[in-house]
N, C-alpha and C. Protein backbone atom coordinates (compact mmCIF):
# COMPACT_ATOMS: atom_id res chain seq x y z
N UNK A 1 32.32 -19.36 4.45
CA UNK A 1 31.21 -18.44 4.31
C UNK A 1 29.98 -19.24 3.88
N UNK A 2 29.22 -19.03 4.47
CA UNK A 2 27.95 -19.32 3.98
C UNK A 2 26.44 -18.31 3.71
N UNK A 3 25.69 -19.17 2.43
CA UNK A 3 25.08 -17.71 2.17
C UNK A 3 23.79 -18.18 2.91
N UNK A 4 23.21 -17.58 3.41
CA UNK A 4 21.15 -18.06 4.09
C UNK A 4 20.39 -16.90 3.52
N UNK A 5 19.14 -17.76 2.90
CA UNK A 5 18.16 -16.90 2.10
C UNK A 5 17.22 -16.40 3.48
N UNK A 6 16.82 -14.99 2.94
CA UNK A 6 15.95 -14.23 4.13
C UNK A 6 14.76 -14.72 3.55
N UNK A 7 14.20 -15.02 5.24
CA UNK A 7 12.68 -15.26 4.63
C UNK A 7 11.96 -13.79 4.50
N UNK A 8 10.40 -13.60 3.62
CA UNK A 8 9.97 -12.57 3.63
C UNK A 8 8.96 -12.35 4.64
N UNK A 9 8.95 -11.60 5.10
CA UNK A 9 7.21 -11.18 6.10
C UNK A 9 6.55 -10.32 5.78
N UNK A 10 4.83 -9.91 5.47
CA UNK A 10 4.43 -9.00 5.01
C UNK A 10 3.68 -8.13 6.39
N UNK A 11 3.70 -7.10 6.44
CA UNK A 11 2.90 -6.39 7.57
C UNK A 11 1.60 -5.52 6.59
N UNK A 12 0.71 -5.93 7.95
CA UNK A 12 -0.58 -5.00 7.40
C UNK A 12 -1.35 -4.76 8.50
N UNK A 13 -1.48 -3.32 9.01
CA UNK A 13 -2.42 -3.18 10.01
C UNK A 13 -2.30 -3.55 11.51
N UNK A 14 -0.90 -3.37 11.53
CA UNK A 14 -0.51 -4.41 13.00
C UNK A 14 -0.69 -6.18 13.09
N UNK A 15 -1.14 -6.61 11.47
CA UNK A 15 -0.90 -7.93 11.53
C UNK A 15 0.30 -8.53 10.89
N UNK A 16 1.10 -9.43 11.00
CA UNK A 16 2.51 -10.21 10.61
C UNK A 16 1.59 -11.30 9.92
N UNK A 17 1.98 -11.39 8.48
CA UNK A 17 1.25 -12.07 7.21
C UNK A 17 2.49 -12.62 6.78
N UNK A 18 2.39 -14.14 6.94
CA UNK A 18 3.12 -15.05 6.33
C UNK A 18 3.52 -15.16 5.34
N UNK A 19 4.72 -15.13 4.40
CA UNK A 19 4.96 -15.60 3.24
C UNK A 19 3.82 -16.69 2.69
N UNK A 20 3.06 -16.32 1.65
CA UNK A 20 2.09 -17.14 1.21
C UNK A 20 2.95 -18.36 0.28
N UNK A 21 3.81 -18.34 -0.22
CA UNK A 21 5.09 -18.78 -1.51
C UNK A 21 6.00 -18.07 -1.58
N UNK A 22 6.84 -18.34 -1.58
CA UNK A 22 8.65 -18.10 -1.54
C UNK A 22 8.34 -17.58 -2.93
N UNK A 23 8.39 -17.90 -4.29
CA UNK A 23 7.97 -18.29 -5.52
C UNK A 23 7.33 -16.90 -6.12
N UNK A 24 6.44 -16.36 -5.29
CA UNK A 24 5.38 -15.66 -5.79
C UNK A 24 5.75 -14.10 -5.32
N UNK A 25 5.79 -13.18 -6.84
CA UNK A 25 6.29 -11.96 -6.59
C UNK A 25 5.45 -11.02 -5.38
N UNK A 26 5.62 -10.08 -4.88
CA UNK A 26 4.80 -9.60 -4.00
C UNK A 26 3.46 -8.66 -4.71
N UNK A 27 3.89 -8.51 -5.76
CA UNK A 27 2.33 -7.97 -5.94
C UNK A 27 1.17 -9.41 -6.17
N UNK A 28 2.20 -10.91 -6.98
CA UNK A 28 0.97 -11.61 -6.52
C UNK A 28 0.98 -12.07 -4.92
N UNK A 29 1.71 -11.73 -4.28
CA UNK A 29 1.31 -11.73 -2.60
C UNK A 29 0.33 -10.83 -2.53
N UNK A 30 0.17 -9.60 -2.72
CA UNK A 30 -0.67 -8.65 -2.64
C UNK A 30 -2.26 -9.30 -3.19
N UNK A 31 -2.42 -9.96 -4.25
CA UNK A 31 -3.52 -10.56 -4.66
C UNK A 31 -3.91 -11.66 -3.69
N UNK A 32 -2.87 -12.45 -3.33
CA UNK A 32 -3.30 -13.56 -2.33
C UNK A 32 -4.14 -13.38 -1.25
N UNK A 33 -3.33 -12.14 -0.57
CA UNK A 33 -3.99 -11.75 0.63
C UNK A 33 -5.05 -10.43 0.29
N UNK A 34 -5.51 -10.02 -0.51
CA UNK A 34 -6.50 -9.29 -0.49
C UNK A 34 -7.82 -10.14 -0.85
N UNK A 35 -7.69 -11.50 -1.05
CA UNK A 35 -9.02 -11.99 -0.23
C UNK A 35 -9.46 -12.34 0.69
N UNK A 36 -8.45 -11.79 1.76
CA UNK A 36 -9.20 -12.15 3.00
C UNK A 36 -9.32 -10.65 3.57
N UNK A 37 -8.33 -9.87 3.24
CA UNK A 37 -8.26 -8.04 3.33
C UNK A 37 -8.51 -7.71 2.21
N UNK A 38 -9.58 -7.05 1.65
CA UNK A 38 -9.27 -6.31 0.61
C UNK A 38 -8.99 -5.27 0.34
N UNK A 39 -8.52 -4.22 1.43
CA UNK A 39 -8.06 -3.05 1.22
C UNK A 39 -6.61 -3.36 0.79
N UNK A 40 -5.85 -4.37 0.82
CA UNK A 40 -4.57 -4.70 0.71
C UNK A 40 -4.60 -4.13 -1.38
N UNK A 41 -5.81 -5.06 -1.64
CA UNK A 41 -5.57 -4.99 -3.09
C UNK A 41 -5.43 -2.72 -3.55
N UNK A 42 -5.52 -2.35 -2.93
CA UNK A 42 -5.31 -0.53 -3.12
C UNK A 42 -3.83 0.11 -2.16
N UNK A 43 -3.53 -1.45 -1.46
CA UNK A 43 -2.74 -0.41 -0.35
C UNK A 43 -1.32 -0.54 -1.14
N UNK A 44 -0.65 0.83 -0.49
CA UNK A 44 1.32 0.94 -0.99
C UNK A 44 1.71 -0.24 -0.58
N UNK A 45 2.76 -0.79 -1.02
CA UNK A 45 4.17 -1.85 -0.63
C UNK A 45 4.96 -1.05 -0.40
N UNK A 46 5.69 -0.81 0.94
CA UNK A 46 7.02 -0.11 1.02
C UNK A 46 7.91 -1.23 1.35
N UNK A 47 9.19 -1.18 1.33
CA UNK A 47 10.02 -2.49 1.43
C UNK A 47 10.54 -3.02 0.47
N UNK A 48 11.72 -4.00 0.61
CA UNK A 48 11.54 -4.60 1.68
C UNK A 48 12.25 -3.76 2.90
N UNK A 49 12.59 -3.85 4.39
CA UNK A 49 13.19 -3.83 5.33
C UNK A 49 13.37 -4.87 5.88
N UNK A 50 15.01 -5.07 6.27
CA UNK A 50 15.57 -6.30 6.78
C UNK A 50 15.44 -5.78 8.10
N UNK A 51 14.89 -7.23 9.17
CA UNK A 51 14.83 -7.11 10.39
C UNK A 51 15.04 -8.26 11.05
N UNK A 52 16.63 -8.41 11.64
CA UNK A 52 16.84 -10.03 12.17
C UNK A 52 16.99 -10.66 10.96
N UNK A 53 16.69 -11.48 10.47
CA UNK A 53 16.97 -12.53 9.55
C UNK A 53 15.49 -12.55 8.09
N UNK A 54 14.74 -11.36 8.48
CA UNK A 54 13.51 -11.33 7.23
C UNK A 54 13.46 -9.96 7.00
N UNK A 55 12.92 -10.55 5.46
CA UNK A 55 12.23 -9.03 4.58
C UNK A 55 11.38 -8.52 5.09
N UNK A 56 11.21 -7.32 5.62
CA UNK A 56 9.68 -7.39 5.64
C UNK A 56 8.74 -6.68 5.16
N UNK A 57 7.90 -6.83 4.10
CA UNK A 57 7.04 -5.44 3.37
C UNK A 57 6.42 -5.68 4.09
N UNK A 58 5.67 -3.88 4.20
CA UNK A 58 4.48 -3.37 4.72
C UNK A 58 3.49 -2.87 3.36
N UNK A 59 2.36 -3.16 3.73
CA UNK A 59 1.40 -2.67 3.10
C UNK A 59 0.60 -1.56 3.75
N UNK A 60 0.34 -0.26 2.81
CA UNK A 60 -0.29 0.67 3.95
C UNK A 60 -1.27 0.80 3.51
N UNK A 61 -2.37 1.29 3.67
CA UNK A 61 -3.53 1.75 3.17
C UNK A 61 -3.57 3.13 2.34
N UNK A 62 -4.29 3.29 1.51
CA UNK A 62 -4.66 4.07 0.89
C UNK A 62 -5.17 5.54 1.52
N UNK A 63 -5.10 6.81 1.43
CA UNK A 63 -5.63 7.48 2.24
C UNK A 63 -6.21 8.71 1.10
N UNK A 64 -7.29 8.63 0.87
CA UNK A 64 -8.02 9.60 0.05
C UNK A 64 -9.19 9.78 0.93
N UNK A 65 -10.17 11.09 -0.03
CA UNK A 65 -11.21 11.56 0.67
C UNK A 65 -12.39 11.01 -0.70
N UNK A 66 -13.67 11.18 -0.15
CA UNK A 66 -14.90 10.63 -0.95
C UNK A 66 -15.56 11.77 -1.70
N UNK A 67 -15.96 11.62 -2.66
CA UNK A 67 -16.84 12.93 -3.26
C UNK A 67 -15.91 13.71 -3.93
């Protein structure tokens, strides 16, 4: 038997976002990548879901109204 670690993948928006660090919990994934998205820094984490051989969280957006 052998054991193999899943890699993670993050989804956002129809984009596939690389494990930034193995290392790094996903909310600081969530910080990583909300400087280049910053709606990431407000959006849900659902996940993980295993698919093939990776984790994969999704990040969704936020959905409120203004005023």
């Amino acid at each position: 038997m052998t054991i193999e670690t899943m890699a993670r993948e993050f989804r956002y928006d129809g984009l596939r976002l690389p494990d930034p660090n193995a290392k790094l919990s996903v909310d600081e994934v969530r910080t990583a990548f909300s400087a280049t998205y910053p709606e990431i820094a407000t959006a849900a984490v659902t996940g993980p879901e295993a698919v093939g051989n990776k984790l994969v969280y999704h990040f969704t957006k936020a959905i409120g109204t203004k005023g």
